[in-house]
PDB file of N, CA and C in Angstrom:
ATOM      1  N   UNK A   1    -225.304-127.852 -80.075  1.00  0.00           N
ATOM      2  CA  UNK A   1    -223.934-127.408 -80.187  1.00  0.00           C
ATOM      3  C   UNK A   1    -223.493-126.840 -78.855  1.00  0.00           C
ATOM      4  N   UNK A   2    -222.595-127.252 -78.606  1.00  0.00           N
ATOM      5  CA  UNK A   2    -222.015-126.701 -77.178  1.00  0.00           C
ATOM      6  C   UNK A   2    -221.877-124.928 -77.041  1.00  0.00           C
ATOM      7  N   UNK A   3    -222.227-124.472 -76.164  1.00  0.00           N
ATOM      8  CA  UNK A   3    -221.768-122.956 -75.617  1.00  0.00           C
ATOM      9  C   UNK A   3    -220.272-122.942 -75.128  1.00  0.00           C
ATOM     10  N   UNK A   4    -219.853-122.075 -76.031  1.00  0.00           N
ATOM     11  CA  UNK A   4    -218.434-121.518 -75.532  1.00  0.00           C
ATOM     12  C   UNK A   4    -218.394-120.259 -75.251  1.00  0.00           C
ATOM     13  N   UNK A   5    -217.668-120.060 -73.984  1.00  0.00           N
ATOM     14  CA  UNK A   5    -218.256-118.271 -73.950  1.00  0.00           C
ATOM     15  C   UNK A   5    -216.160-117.953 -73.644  1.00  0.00           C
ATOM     16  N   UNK A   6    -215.827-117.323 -74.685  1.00  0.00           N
ATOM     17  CA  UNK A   6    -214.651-116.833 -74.852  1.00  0.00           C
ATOM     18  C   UNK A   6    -214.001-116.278 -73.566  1.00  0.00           C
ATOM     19  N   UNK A   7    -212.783-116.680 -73.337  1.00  0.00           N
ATOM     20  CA  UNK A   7    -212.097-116.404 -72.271  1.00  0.00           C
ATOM     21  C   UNK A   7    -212.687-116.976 -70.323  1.00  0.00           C
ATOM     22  N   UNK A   8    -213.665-117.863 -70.479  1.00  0.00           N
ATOM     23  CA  UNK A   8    -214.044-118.624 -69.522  1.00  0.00           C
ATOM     24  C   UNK A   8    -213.869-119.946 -70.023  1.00  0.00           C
ATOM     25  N   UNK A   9    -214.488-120.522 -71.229  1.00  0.00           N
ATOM     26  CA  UNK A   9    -214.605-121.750 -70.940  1.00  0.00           C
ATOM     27  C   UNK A   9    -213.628-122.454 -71.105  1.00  0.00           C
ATOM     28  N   UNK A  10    -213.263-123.583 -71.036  1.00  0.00           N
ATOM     29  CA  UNK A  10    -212.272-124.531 -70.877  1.00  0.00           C
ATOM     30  C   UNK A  10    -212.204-125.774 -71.839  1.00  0.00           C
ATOM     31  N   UNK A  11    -210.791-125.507 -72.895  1.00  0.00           N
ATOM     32  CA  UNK A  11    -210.993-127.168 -73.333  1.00  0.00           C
ATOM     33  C   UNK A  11    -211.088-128.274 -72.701  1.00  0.00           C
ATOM     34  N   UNK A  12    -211.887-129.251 -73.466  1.00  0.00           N
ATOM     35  CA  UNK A  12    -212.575-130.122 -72.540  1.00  0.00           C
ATOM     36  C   UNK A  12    -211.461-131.378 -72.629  1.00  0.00           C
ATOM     37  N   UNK A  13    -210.358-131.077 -73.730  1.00  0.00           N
ATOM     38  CA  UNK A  13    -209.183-132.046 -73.537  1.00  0.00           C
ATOM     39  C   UNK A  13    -207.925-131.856 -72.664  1.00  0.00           C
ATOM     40  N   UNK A  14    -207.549-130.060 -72.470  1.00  0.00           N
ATOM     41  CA  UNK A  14    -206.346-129.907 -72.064  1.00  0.00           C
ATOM     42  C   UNK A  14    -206.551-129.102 -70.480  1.00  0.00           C
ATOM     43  N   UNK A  15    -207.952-129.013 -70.764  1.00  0.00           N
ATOM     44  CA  UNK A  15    -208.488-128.119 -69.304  1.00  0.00           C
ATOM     45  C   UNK A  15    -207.516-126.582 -69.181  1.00  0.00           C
ATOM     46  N   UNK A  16    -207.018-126.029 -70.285  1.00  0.00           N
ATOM     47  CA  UNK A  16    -206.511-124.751 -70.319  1.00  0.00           C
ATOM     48  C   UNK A  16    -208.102-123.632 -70.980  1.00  0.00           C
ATOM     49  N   UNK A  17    -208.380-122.331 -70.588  1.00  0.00           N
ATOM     50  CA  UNK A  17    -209.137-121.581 -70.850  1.00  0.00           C
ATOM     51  C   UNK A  17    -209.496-121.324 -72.693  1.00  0.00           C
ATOM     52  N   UNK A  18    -210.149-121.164 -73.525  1.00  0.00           N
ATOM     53  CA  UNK A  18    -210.253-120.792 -74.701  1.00  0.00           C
ATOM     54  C   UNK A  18    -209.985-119.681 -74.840  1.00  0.00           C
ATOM     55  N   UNK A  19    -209.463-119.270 -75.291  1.00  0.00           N
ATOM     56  CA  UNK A  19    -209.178-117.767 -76.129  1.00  0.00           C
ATOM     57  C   UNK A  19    -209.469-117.448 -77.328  1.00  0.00           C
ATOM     58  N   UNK A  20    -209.797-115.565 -77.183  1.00  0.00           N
ATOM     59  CA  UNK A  20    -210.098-114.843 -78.271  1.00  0.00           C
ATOM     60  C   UNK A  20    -209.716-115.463 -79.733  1.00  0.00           C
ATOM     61  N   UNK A  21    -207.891-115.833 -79.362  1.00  0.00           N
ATOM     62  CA  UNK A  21    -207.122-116.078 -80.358  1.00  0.00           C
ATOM     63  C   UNK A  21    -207.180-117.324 -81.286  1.00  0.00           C
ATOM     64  N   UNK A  22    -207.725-117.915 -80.137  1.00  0.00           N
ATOM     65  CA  UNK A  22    -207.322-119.829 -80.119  1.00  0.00           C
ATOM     66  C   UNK A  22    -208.657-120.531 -81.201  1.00  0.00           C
ATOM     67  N   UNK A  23    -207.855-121.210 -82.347  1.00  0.00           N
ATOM     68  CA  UNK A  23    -208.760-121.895 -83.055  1.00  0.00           C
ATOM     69  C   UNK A  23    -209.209-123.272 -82.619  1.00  0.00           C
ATOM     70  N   UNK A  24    -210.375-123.452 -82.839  1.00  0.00           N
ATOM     71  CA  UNK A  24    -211.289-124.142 -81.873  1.00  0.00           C
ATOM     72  C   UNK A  24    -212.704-125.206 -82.249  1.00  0.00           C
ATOM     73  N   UNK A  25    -212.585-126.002 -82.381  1.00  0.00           N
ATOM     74  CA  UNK A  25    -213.692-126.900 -82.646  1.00  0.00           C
ATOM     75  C   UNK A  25    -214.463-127.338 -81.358  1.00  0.00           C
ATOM     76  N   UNK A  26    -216.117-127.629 -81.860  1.00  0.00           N
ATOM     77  CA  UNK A  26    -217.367-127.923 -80.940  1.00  0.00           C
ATOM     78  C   UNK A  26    -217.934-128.941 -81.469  1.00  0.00           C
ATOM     79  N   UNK A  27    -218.911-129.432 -80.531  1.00  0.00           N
ATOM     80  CA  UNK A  27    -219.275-130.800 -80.725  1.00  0.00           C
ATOM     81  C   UNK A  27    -221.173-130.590 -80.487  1.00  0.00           C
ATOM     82  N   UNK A  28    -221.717-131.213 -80.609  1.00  0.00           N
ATOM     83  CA  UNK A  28    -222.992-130.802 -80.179  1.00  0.00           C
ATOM     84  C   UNK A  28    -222.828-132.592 -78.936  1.00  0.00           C
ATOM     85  N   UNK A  29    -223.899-132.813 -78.299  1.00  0.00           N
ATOM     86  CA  UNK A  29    -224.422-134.085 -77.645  1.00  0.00           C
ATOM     87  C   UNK A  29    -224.923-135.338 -78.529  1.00  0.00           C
ATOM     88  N   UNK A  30    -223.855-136.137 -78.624  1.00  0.00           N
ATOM     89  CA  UNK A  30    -224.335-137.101 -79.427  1.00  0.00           C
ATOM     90  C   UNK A  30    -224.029-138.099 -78.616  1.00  0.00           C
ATOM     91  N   UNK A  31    -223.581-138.345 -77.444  1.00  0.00           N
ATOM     92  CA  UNK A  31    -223.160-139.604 -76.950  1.00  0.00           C
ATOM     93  C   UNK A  31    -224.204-140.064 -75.954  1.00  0.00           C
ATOM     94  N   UNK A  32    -224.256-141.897 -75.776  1.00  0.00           N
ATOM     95  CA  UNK A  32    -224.825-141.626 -74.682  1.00  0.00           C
ATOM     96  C   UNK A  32    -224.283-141.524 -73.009  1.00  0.00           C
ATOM     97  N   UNK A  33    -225.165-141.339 -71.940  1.00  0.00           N
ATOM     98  CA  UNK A  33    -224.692-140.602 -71.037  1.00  0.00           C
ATOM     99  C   UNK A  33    -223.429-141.914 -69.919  1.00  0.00           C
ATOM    100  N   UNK A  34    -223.403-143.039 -70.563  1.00  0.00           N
ATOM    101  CA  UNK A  34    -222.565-144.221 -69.764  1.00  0.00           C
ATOM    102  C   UNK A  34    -221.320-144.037 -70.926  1.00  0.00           C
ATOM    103  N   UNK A  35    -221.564-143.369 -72.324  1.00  0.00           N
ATOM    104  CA  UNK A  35    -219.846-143.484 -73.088  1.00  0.00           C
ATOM    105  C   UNK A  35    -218.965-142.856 -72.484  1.00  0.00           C
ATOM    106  N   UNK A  36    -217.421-143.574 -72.630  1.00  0.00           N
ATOM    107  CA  UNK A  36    -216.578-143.168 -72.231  1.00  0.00           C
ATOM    108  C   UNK A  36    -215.950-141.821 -72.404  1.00  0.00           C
ATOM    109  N   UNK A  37    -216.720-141.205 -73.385  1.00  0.00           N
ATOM    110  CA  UNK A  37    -216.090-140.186 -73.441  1.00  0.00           C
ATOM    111  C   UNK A  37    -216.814-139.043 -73.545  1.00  0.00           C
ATOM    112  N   UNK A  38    -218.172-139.259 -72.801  1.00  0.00           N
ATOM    113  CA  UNK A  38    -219.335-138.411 -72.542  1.00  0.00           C
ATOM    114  C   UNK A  38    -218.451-137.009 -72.447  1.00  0.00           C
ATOM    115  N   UNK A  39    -217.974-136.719 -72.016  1.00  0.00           N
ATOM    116  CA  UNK A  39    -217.228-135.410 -71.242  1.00  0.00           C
ATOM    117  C   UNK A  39    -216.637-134.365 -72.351  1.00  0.00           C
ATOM    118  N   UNK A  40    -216.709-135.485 -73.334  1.00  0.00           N
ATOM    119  CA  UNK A  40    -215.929-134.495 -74.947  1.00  0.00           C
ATOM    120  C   UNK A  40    -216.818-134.020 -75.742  1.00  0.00           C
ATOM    121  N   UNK A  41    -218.416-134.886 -75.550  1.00  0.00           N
ATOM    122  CA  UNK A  41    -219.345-134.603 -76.096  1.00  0.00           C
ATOM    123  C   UNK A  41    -220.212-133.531 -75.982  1.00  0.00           C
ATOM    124  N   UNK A  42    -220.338-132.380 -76.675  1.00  0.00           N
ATOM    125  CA  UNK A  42    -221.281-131.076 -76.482  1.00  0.00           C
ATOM    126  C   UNK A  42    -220.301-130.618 -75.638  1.00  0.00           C
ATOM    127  N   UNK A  43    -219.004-130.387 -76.081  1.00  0.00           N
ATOM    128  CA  UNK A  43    -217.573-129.325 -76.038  1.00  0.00           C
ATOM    129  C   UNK A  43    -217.150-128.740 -76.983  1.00  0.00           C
ATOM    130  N   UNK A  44    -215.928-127.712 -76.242  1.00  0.00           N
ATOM    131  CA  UNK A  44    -215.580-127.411 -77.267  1.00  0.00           C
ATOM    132  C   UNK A  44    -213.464-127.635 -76.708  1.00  0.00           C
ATOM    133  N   UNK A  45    -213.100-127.423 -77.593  1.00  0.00           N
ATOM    134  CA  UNK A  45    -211.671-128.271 -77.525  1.00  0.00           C
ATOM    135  C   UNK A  45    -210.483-127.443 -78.797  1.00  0.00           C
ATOM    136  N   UNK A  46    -209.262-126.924 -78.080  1.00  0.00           N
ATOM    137  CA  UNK A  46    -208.353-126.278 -78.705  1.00  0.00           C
ATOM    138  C   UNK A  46    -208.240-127.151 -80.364  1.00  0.00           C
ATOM    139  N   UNK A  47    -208.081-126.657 -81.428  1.00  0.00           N
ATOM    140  CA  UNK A  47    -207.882-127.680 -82.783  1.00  0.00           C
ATOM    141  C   UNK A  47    -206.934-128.307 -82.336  1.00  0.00           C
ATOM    142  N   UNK A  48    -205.908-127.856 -82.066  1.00  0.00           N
ATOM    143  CA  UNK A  48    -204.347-128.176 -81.775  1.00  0.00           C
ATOM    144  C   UNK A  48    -204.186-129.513 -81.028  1.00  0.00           C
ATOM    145  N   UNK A  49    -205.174-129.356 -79.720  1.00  0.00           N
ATOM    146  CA  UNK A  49    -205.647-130.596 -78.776  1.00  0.00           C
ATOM    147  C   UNK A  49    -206.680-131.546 -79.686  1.00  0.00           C
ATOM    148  N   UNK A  50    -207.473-131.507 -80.216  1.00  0.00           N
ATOM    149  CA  UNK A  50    -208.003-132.232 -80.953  1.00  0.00           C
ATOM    150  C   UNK A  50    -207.200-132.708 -82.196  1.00  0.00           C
ATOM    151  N   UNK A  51    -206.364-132.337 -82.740  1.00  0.00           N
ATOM    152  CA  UNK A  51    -205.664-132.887 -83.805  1.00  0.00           C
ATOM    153  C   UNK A  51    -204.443-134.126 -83.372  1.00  0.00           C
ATOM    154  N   UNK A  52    -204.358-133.638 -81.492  1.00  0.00           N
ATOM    155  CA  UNK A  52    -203.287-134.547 -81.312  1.00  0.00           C
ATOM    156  C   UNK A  52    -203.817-135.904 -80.030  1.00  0.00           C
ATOM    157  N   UNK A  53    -205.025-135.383 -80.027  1.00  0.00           N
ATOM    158  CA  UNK A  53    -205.904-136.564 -79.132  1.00  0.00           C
ATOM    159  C   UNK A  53    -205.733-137.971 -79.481  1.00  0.00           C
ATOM    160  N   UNK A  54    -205.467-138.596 -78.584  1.00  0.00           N
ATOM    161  CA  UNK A  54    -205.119-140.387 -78.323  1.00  0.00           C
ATOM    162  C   UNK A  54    -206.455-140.975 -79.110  1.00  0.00           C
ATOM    163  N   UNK A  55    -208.120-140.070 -78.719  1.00  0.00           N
ATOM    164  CA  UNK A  55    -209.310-140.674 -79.507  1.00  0.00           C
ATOM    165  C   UNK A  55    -209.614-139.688 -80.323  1.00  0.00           C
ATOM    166  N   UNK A  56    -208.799-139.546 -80.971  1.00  0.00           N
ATOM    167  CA  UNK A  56    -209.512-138.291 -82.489  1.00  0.00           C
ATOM    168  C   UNK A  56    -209.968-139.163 -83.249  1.00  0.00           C
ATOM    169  N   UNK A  57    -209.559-140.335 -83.582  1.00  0.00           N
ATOM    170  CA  UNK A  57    -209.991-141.050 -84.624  1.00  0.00           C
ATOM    171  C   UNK A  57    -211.718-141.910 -84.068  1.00  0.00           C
ATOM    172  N   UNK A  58    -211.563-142.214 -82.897  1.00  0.00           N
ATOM    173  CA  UNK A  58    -212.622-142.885 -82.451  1.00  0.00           C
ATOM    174  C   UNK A  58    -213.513-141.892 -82.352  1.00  0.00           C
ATOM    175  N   UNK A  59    -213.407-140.577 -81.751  1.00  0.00           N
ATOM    176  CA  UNK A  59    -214.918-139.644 -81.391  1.00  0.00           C
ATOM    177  C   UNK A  59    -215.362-139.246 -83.109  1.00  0.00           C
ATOM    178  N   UNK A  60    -214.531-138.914 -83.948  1.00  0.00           N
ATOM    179  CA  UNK A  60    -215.087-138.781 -85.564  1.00  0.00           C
ATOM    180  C   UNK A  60    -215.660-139.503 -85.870  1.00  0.00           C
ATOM    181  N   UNK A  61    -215.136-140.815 -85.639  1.00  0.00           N
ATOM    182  CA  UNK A  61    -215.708-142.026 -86.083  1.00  0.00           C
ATOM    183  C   UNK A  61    -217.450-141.853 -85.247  1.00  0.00           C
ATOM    184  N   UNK A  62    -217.200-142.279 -84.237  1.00  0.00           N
ATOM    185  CA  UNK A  62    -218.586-141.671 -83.466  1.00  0.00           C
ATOM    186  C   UNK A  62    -219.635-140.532 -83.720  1.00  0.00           C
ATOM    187  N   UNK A  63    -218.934-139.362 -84.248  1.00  0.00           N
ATOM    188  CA  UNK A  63    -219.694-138.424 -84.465  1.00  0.00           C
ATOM    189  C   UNK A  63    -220.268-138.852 -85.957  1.00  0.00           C
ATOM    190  N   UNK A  64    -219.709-139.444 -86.694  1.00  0.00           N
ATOM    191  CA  UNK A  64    -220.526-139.777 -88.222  1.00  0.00           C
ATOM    192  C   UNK A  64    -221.519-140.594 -88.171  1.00  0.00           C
ATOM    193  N   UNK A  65    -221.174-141.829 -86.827  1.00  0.00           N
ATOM    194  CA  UNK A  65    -222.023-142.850 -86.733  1.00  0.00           C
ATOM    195  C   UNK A  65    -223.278-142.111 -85.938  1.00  0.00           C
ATOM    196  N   UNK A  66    -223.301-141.394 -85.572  1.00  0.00           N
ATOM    197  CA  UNK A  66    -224.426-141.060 -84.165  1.00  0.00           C
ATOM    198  C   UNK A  66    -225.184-141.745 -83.559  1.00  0.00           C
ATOM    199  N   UNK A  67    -224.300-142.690 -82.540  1.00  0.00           N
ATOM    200  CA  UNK A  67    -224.887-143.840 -81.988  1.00  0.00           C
ATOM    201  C   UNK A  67    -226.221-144.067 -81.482  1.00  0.00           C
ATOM    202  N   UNK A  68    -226.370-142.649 -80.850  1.00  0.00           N
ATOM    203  CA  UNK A  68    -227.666-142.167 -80.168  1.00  0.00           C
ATOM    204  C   UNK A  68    -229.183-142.625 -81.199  1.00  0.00           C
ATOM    205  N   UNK A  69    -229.037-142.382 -82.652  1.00  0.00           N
ATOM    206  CA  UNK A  69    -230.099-142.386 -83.355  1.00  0.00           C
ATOM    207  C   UNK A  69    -230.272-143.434 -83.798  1.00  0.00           C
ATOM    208  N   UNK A  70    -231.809-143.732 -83.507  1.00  0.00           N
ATOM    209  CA  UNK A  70    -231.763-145.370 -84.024  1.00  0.00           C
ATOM    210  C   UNK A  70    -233.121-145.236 -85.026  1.00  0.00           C
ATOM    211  N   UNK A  71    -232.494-145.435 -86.537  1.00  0.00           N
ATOM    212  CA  UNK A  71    -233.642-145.605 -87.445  1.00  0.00           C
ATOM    213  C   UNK A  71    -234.888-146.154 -87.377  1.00  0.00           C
ATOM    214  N   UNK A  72    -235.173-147.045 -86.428  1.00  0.00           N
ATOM    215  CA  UNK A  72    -236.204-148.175 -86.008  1.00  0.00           C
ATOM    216  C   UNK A  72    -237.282-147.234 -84.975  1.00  0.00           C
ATOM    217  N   UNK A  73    -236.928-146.346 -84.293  1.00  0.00           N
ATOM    218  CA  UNK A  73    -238.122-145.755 -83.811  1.00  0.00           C
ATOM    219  C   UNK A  73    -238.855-144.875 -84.585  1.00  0.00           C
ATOM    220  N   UNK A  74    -240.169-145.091 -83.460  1.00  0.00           N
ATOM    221  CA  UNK A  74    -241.087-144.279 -84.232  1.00  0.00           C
ATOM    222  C   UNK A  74    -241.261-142.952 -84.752  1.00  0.00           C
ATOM    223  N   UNK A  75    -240.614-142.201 -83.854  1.00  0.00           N
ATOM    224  CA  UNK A  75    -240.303-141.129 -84.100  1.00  0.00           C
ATOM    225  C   UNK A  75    -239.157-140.597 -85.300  1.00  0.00           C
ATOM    226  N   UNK A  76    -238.495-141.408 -85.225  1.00  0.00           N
ATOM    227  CA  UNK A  76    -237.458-141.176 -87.025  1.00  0.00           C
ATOM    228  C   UNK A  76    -238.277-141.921 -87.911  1.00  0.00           C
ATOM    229  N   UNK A  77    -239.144-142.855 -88.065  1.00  0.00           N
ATOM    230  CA  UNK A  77    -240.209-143.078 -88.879  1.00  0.00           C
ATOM    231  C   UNK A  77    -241.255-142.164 -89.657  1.00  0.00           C
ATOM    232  N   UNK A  78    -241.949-141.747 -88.346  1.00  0.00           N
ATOM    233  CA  UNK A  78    -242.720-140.535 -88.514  1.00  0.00           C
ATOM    234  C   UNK A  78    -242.089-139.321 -89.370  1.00  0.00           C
ATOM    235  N   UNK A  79    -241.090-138.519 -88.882  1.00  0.00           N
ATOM    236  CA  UNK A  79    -240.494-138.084 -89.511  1.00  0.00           C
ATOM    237  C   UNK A  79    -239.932-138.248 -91.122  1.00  0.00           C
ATOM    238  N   UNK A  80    -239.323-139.547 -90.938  1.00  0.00           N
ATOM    239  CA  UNK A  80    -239.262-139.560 -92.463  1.00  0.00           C
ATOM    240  C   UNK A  80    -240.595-139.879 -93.107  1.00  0.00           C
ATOM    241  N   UNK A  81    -241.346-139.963 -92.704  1.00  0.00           N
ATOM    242  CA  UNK A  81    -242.919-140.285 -93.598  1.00  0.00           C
ATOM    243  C   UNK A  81    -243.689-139.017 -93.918  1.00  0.00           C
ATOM    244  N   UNK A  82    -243.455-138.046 -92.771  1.00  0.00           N
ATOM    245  CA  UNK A  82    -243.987-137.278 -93.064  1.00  0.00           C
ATOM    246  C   UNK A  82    -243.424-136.195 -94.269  1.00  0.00           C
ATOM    247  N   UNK A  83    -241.933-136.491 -93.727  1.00  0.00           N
ATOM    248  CA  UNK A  83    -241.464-134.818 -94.350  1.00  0.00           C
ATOM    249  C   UNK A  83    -239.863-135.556 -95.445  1.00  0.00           C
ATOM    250  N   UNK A  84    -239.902-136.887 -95.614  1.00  0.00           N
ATOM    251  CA  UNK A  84    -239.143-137.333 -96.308  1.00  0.00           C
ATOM    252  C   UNK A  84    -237.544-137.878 -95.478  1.00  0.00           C
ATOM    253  N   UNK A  85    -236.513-138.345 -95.870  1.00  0.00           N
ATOM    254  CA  UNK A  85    -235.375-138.495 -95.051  1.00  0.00           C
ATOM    255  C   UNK A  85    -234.672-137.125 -95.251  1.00  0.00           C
ATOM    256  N   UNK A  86    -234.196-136.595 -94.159  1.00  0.00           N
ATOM    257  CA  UNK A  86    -233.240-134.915 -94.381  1.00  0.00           C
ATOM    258  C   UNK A  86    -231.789-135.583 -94.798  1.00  0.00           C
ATOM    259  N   UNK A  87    -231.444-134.367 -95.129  1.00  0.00           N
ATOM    260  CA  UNK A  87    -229.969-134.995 -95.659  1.00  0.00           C
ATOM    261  C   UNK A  87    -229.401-135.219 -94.519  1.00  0.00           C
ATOM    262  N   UNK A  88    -229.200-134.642 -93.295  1.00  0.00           N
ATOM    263  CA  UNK A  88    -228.293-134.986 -92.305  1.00  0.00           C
ATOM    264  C   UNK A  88    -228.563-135.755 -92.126  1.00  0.00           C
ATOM    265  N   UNK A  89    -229.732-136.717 -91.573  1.00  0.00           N
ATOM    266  CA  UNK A  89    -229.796-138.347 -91.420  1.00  0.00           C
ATOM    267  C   UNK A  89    -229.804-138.685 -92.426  1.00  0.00           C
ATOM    268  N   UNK A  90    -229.892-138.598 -93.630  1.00  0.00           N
ATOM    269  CA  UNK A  90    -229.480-139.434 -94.890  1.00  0.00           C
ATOM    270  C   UNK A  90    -227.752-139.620 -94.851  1.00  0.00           C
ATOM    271  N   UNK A  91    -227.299-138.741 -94.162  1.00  0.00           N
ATOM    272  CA  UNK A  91    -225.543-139.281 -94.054  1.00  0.00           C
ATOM    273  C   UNK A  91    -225.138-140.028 -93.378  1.00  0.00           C
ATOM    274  N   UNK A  92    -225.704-140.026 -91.894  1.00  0.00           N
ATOM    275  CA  UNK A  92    -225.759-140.846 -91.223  1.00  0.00           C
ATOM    276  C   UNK A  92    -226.334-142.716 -91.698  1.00  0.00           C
ATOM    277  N   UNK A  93    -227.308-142.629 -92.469  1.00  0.00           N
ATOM    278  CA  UNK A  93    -227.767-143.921 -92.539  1.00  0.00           C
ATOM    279  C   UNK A  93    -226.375-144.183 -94.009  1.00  0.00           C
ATOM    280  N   UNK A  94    -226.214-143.313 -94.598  1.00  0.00           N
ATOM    281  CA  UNK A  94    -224.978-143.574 -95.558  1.00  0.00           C
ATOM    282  C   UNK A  94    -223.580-144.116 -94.947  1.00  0.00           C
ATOM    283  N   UNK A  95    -223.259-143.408 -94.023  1.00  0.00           N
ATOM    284  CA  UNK A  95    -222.136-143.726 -93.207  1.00  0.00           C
ATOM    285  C   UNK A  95    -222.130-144.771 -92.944  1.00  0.00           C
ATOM    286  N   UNK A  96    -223.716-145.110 -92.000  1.00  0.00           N
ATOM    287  CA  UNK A  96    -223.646-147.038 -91.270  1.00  0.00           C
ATOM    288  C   UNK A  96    -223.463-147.823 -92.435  1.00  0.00           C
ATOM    289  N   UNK A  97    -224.089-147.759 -93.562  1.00  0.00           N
ATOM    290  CA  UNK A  97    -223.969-148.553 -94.814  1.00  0.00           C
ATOM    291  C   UNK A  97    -222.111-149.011 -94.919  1.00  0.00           C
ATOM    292  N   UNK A  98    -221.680-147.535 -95.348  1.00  0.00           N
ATOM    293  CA  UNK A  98    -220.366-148.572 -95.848  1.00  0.00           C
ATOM    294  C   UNK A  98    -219.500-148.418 -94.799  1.00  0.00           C
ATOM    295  N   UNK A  99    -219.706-148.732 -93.088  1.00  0.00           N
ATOM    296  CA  UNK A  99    -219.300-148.999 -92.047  1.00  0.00           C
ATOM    297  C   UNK A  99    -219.506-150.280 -91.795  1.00  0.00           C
ATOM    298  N   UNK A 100    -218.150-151.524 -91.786  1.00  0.00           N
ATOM    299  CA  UNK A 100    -218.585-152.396 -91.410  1.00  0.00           C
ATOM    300  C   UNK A 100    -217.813-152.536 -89.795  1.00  0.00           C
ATOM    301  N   UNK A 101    -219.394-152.932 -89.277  1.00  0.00           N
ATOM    302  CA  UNK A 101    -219.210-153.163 -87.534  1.00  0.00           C
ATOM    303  C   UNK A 101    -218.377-154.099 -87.431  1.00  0.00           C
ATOM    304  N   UNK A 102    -218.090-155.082 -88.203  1.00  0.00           N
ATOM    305  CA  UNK A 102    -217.508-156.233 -87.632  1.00  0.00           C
ATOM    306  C   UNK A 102    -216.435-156.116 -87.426  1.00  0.00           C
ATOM    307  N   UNK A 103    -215.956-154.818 -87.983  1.00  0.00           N
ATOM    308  CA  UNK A 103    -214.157-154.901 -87.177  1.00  0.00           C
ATOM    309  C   UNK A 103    -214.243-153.914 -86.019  1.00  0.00           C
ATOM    310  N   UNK A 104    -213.587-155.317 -85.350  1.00  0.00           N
ATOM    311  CA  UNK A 104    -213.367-154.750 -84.425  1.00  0.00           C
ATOM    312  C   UNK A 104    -213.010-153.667 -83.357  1.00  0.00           C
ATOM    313  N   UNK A 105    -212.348-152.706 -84.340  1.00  0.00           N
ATOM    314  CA  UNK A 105    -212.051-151.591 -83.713  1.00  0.00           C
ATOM    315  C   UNK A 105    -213.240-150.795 -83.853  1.00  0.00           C
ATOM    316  N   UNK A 106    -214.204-150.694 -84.633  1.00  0.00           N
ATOM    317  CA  UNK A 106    -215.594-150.284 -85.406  1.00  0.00           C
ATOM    318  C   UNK A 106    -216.020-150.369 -84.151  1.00  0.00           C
ATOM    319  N   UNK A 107    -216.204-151.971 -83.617  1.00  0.00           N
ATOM    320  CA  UNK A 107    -217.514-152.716 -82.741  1.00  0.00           C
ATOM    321  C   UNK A 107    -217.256-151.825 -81.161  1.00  0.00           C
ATOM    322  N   UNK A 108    -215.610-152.038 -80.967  1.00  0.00           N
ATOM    323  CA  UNK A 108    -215.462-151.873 -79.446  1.00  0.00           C
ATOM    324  C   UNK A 108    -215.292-150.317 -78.919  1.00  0.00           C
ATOM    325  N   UNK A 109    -215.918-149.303 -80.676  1.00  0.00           N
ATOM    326  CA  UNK A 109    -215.729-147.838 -79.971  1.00  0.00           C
ATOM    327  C   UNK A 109    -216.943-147.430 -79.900  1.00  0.00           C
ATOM    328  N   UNK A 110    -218.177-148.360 -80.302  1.00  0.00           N
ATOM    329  CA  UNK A 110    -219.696-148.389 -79.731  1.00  0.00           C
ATOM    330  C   UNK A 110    -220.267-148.835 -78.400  1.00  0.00           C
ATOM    331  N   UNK A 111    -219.508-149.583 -77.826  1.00  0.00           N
ATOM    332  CA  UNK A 111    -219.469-149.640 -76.395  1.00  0.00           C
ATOM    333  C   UNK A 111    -219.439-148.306 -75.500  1.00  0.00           C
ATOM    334  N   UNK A 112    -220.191-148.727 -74.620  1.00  0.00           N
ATOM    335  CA  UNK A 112    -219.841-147.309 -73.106  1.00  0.00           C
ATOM    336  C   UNK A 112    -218.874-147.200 -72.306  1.00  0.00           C
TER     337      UNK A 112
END
């Protein structure tokens, strides 16, 4: 989850300071480091600016998909063998399910 330290840091959409006052959503690092919109990822961002963002719909979309995690390694294997699937990646593999890639707008916001 991103560090916001009140009255320094900066939304990462409008580049104005965060405030005491100011309601505010964070992101943890889910992208990888060639996506286009690496820079939004593991921020934090005015609601106000995030509600009226050109890619609000694409980084949500992104953040449900979590491109980064890929069921096929060994290490999310292991894991689920050992200690079962957690619910947070159980949403994730729920999400890809009734996500179909083939449209296009789906396919071309998985690109970098």
């Amino acid at each position: 989850m991103a560090i916001i330290i009140i009255g320094l840091s900066k939304c990462s959409i409008c580049g104005e300071v965060i405030n005491e006052n100011d309601e505010i959503v964070s992101w943890k690092d889910f992208l990888d480091k060639n996506h286009k919109l690496l820079q939004f990822s593991d921020s934090g961002m005015h609601s106000n600016c995030f509600r009226n963002w050109e890619y609000k719909n694409e980084f949500e979309f992104l953040y449900q998909y979590q491109p980064l995690i890929d069921f096929n390694t060994p290490e999310v294997n292991k894991l689920i063998e050992d200690n079962g699937i957690p619910e947070w990646l159980n949403k994730i593999k729920e999400f890809r399910k009734k996500t179909t890639l083939h449209n296009t707008q789906y396919s071309k916001w998985l690109e970098k």
